[in-house]
N, C-alpha and C. Protein backbone atom coordinates (compact mmCIF):
# COMPACT_ATOMS: atom_id res chain seq x y z
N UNK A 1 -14.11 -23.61 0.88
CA UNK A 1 -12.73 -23.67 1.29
C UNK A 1 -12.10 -22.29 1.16
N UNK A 2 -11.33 -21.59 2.14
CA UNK A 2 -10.55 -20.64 2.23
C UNK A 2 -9.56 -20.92 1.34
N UNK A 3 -9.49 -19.54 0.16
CA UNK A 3 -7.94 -19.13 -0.15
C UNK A 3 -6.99 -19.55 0.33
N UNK A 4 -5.78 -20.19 0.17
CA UNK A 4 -4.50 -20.50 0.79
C UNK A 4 -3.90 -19.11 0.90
N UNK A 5 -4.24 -18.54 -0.19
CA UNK A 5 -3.48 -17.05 -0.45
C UNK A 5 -3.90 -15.68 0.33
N UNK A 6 -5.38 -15.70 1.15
CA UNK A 6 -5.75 -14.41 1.70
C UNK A 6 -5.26 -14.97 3.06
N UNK A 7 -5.25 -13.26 3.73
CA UNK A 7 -4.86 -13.50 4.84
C UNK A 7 -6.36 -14.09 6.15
N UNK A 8 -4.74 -15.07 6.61
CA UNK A 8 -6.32 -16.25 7.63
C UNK A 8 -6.47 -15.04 8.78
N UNK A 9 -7.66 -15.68 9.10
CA UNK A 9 -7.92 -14.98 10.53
C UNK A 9 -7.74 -15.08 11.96
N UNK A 10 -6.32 -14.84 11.95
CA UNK A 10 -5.28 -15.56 13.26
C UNK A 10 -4.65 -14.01 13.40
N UNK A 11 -4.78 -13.86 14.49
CA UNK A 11 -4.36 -12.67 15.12
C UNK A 11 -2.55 -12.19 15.01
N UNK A 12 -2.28 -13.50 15.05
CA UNK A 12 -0.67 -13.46 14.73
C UNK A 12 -0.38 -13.14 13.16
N UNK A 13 -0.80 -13.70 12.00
CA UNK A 13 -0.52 -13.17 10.94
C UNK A 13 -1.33 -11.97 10.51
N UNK A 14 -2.41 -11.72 11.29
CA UNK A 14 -2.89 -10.42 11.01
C UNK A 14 -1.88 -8.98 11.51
N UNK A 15 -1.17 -9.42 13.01
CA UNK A 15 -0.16 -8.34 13.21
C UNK A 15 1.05 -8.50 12.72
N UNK A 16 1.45 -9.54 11.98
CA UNK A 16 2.69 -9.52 11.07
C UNK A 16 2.29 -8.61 9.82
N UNK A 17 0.94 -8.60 9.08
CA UNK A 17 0.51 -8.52 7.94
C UNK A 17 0.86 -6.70 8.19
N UNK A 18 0.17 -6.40 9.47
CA UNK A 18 0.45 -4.99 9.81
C UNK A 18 1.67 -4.65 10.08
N UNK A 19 2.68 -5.21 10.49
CA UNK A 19 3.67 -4.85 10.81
C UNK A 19 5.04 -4.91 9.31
N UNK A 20 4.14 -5.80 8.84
CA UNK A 20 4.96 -5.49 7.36
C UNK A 20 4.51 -4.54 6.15
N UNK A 21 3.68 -3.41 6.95
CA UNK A 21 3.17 -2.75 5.97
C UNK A 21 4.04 -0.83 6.78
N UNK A 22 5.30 -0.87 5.95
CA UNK A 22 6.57 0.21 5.96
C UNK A 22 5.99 1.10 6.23
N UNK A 23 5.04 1.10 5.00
CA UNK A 23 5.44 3.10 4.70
C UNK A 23 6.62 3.15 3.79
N UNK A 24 7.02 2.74 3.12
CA UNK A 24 8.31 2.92 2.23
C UNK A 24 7.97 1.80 1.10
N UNK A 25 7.03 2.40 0.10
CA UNK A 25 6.47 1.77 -1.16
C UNK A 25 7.94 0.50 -1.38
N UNK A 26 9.33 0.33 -1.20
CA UNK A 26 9.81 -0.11 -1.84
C UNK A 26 10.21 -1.94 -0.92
N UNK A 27 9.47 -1.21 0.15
CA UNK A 27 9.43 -2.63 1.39
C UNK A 27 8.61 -2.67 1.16
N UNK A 28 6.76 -2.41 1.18
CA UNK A 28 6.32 -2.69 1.05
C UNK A 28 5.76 -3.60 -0.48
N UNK A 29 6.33 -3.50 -1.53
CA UNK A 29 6.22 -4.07 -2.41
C UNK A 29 6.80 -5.51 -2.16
N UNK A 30 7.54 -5.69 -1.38
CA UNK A 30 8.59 -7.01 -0.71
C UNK A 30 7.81 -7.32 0.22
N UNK A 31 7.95 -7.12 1.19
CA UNK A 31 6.90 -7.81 2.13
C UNK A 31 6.26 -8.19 2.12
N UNK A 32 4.65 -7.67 1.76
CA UNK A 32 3.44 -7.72 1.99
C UNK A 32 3.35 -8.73 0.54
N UNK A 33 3.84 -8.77 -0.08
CA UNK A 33 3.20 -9.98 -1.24
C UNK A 33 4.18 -11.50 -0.65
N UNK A 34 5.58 -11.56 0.20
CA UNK A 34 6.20 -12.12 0.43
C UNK A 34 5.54 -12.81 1.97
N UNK A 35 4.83 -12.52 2.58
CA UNK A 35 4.03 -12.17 3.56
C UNK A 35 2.82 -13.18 2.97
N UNK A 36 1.75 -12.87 2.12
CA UNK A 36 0.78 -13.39 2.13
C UNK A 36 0.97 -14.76 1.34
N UNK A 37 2.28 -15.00 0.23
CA UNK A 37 1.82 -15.83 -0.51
C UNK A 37 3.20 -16.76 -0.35
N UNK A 38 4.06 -16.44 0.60
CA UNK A 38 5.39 -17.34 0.96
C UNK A 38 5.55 -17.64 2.62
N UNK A 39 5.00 -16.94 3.31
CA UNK A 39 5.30 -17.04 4.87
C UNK A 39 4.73 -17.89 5.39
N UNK A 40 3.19 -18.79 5.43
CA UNK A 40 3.13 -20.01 5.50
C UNK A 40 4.00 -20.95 5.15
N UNK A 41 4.69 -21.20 4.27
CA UNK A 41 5.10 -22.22 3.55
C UNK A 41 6.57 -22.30 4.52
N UNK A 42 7.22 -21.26 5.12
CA UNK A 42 8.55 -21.42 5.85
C UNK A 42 8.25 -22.83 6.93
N UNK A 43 9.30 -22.76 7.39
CA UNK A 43 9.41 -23.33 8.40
C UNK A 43 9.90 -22.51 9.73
N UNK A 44 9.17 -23.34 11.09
CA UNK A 44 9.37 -22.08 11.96
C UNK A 44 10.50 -21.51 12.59
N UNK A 45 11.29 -21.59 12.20
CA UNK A 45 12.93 -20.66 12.71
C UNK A 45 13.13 -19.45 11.88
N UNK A 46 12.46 -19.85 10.66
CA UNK A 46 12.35 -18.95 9.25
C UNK A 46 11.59 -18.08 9.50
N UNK A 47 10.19 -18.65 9.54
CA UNK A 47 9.57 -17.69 10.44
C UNK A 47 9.45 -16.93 11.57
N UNK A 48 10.03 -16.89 12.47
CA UNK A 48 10.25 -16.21 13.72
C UNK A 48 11.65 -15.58 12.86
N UNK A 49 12.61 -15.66 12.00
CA UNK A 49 13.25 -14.66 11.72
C UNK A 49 12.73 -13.75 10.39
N UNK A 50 11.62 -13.89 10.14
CA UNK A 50 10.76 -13.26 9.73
C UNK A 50 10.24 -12.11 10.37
N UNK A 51 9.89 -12.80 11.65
CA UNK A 51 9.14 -11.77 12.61
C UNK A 51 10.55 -10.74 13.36
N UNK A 52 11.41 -11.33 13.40
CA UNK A 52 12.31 -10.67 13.95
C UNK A 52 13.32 -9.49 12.98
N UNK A 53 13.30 -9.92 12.00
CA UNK A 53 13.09 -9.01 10.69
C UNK A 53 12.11 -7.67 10.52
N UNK A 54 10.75 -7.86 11.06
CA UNK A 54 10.18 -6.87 11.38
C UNK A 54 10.20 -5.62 12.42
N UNK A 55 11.20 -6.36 13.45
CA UNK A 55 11.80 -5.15 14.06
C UNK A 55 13.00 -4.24 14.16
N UNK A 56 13.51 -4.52 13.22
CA UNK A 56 14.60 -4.04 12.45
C UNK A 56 14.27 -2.56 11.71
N UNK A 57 14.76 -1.52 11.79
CA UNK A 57 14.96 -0.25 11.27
C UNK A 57 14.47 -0.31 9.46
N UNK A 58 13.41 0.35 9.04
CA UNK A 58 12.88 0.40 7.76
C UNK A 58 14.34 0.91 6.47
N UNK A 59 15.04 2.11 7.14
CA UNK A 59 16.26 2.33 6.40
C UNK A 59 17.62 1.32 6.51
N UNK A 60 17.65 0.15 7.23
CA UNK A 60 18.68 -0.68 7.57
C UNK A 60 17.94 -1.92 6.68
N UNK A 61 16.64 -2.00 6.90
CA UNK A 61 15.74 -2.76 5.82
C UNK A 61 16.24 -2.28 4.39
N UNK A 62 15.78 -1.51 3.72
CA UNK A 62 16.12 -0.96 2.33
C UNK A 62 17.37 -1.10 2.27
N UNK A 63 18.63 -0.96 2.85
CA UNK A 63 19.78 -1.27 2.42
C UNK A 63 20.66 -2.78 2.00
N UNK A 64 19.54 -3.39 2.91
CA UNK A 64 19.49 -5.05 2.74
C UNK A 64 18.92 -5.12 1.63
N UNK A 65 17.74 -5.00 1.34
CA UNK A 65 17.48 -5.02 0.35
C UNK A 65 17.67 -5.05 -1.04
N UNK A 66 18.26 -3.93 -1.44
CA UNK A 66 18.60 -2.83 -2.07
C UNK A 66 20.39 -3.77 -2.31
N UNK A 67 20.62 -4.39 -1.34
CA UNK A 67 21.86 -4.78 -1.52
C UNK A 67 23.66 -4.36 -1.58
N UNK A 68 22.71 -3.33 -0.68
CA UNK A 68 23.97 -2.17 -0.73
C UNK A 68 25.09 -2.34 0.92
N UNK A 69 24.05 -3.10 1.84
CA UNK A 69 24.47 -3.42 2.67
C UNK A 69 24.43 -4.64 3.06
N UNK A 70 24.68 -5.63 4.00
CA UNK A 70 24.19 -6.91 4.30
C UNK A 70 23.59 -7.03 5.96
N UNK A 71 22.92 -7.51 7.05
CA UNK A 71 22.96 -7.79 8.41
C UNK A 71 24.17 -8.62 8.41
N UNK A 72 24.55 -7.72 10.09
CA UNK A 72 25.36 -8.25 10.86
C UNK A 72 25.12 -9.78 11.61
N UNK A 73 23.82 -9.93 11.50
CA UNK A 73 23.42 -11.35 11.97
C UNK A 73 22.53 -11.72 11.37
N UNK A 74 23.20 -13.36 11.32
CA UNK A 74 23.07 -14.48 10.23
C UNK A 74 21.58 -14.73 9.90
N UNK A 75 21.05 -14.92 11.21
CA UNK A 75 19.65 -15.01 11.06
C UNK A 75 19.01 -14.02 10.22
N UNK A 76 19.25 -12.83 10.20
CA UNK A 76 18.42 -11.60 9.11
C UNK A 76 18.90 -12.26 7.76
N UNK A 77 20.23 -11.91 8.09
CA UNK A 77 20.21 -12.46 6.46
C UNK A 77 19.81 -13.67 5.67
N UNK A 78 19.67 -14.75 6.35
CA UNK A 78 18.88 -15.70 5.91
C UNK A 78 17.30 -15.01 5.39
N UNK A 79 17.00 -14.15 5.92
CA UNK A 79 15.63 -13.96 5.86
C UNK A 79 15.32 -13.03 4.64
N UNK A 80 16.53 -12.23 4.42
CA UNK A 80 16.48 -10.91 3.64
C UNK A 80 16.62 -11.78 1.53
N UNK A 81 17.46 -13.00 2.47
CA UNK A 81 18.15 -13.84 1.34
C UNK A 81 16.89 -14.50 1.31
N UNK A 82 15.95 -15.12 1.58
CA UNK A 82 15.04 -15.88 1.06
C UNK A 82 14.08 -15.03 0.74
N UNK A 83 13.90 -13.57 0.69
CA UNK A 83 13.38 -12.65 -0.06
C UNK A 83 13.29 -12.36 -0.70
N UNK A 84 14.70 -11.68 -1.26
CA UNK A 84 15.11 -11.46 -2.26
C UNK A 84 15.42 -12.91 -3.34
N UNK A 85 15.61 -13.92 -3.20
CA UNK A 85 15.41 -15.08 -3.77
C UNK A 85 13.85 -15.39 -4.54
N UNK A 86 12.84 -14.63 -3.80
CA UNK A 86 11.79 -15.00 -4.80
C UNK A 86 11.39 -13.55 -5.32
N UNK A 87 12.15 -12.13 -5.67
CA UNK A 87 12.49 -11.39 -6.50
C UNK A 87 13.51 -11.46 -7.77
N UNK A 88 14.38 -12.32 -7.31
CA UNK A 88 15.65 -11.97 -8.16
C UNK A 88 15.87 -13.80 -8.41
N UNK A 89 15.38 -14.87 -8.74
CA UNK A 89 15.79 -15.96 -9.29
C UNK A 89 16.41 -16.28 -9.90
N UNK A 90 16.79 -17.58 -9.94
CA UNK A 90 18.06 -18.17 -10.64
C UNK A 90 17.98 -17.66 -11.72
């Protein structure tokens, strides 16, 4: 039986897996573990604003993050918020 936790071999989460890998150690510490061991488990609106999250600016990323700024649309922030939700818990 396959890992639940490694990445499957589906072309679609293999180019998310790449596409969530920054270049900016401080997204990538967010992502890529948020990515392999929470992004199955969404549901798919979550996910596609997941993916749509990935095309979003790496420095407009970190400020979400980081919490210094918020998205202008709802959908990111749902996404940035269920992120940071399994960093920063109740």
């Amino acid at each position: 039986m396959q890992d639940p936790k490694a990445p499957a071999d589906n072309s679609d989460f293999n180019r998310l897996w790449w596409h969530s890998r920054r270049g900016m150690l401080e997204l990538d510490v967010l992502l890529i573990p948020f990515l392999e061991e929470a992004y199955r488990d969404l549901n798919a609106e979550d996910q596609a604003r997941y993916s749509k999250l990935l095309t979003c600016e790496d420095v407009d990323m970190f400020e979400w993050f980081m919490q210094r700024s918020r998205p202008d649309d709802a959908d990111l922030q749902r996404i940035v918020d269920i992120i940071l939700s399994r960093v920063q818990p109740d």
